[in-house]
N, C-alpha and C. Protein backbone atom coordinates (compact mmCIF):
# COMPACT_ATOMS: atom_id res chain seq x y z
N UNK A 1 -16.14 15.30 -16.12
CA UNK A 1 -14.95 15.43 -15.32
C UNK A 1 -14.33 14.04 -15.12
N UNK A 2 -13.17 13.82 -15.46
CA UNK A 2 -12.57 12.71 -15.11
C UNK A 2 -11.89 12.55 -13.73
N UNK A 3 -12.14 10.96 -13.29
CA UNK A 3 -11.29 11.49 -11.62
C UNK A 3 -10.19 10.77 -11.76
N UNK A 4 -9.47 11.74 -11.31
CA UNK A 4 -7.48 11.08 -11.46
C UNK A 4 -7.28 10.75 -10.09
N UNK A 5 -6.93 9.60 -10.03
CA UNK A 5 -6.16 9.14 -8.58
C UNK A 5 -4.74 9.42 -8.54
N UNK A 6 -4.61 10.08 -7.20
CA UNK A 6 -3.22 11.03 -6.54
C UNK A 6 -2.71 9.57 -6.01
N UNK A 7 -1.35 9.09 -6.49
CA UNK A 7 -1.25 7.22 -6.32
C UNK A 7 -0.07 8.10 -4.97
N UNK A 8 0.21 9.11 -4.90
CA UNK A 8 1.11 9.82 -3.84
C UNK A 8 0.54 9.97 -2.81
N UNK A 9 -0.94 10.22 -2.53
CA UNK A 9 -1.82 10.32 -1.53
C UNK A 9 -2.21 8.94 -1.05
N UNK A 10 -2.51 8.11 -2.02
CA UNK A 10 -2.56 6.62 -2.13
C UNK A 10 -1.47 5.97 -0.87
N UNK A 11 -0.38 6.33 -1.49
CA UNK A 11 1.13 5.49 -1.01
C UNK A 11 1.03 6.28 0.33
N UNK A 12 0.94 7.44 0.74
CA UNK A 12 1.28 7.87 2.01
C UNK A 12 -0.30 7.60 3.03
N UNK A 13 -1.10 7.21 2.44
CA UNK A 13 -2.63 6.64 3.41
C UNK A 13 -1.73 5.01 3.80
N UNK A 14 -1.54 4.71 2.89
CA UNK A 14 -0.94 3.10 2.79
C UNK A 14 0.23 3.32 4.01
N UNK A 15 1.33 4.21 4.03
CA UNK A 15 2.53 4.21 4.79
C UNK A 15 1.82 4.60 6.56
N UNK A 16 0.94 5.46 6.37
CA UNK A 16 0.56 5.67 7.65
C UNK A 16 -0.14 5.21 8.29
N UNK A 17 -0.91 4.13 7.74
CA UNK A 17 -1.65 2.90 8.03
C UNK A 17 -1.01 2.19 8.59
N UNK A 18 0.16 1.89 7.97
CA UNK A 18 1.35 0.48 8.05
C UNK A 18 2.04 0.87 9.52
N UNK A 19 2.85 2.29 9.36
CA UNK A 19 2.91 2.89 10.44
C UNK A 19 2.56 2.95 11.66
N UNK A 20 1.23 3.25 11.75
CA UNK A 20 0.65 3.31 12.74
C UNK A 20 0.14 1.96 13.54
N UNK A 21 0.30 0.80 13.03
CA UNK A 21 0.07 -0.48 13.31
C UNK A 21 1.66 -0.90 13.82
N UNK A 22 2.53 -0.16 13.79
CA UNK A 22 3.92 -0.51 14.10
C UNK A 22 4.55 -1.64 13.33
N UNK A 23 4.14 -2.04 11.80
CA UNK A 23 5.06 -3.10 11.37
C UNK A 23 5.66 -2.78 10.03
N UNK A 24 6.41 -3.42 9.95
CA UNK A 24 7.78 -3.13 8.78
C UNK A 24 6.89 -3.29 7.30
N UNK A 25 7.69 -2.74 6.54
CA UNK A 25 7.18 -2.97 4.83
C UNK A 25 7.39 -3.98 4.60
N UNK A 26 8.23 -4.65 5.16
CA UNK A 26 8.41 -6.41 4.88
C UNK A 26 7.21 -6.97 5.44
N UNK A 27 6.97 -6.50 6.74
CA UNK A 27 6.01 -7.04 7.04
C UNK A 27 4.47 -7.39 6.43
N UNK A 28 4.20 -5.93 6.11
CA UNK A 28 3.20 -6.12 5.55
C UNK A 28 2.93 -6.66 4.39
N UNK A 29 4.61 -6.35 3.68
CA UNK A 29 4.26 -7.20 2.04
C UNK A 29 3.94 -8.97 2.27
N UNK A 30 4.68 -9.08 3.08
CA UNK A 30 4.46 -10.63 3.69
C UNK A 30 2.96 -10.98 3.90
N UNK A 31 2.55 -10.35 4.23
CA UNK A 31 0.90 -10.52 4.81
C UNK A 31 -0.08 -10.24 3.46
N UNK A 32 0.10 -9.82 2.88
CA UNK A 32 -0.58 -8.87 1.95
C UNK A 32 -0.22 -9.72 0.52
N UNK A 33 1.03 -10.70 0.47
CA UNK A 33 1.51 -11.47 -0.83
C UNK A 33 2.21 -10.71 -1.63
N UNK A 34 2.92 -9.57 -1.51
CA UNK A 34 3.84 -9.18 -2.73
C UNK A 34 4.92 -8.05 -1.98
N UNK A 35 5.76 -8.06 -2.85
CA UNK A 35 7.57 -8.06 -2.29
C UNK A 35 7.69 -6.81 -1.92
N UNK A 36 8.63 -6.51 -0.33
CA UNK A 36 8.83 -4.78 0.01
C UNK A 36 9.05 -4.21 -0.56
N UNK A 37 9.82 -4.74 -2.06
CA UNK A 37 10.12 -3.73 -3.27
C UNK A 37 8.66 -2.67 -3.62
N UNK A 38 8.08 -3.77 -3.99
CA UNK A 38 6.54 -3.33 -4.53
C UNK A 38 5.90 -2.13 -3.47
N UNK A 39 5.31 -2.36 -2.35
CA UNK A 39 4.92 -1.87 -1.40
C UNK A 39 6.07 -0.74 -1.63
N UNK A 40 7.01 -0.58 -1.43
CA UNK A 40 7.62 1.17 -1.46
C UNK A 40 7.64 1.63 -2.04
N UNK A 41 7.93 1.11 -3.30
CA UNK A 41 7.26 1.91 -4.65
C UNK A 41 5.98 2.38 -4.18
N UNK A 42 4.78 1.20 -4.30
CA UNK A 42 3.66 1.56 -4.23
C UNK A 42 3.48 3.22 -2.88
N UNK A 43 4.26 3.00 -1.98
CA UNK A 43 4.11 4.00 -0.73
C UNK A 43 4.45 5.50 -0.71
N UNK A 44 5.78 4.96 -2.10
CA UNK A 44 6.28 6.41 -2.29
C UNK A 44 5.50 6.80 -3.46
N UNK A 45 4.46 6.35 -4.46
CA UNK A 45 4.10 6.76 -5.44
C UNK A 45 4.60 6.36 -6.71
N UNK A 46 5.65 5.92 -6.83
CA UNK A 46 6.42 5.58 -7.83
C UNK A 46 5.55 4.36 -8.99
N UNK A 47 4.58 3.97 -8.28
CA UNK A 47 4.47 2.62 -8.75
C UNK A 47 2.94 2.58 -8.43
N UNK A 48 2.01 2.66 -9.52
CA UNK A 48 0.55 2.43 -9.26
C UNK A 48 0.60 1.04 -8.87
N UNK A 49 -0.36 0.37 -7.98
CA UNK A 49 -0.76 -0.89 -7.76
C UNK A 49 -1.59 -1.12 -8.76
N UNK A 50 -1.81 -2.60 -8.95
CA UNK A 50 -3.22 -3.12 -9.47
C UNK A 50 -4.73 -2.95 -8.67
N UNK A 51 -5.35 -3.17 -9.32
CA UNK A 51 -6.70 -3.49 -8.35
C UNK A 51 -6.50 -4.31 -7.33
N UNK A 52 -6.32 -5.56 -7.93
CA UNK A 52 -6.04 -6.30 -6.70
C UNK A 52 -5.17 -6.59 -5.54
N UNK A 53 -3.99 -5.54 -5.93
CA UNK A 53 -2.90 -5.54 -5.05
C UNK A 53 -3.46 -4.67 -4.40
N UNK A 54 -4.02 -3.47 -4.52
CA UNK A 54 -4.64 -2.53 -3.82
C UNK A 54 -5.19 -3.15 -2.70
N UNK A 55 -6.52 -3.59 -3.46
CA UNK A 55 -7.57 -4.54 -3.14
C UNK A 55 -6.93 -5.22 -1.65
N UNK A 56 -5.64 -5.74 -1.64
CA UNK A 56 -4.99 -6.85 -1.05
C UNK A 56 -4.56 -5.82 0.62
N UNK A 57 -3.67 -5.01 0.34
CA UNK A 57 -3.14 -4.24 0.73
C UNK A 57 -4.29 -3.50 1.92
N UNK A 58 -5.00 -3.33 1.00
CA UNK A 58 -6.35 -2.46 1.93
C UNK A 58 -6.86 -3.44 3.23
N UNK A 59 -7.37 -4.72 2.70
CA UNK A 59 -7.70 -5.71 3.57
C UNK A 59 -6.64 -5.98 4.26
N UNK A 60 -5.48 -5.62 4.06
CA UNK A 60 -4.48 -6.48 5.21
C UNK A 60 -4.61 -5.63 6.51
N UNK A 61 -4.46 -4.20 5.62
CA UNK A 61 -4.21 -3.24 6.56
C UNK A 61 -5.29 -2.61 7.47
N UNK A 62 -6.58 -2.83 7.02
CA UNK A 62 -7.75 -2.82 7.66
C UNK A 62 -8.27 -4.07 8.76
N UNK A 63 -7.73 -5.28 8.31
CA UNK A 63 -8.23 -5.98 9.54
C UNK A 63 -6.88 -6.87 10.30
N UNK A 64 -5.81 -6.43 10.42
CA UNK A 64 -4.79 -6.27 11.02
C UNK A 64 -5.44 -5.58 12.67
C-alpha cells in the first residue's frame, strides 16, 4: 500500500494552527523564512512544501 499525503489536509492543519495562535500568513512566513505567497499556496493545497519547509513551518508553529 502506498501512503499518499492529502497536502489539502496538510494546508488546512497548517491554517488552523496559524489561526488559532491569532497571527497573519505574513506573519508566520516571516518566522518560519519563506514568502506569504508560499504559505497560501502551501495552506490552500495548491503547492506541496518541501521537507524542510514543512519541517520549518511545523517548528514555528509548534513552539510559538
Amino acid at each position: 500500500m502506498h501512503n499518499v499525503i492529502d497536502y489539502i489536509k496538510v494546508g488546512k492543519r497548517i491554517r488552523d494552527a496559524r489561526k488559532s495562535m491569532n497571527i497573519t500568513q505574513e506573519s508566520l512566513s516571516e518566522m518560519c523564512g519563506c514568502t506569504s505567497k508560499h504559505l497560501s499556496s502551501v495552506e490552500n493545497g495548491k503547492k506541496k512544501p518541501s521537507i524542510e519547509s514543512e519541517r520549518e513551518i511545523r517548528q514555528t508553529v509548534s513552539g510559538v
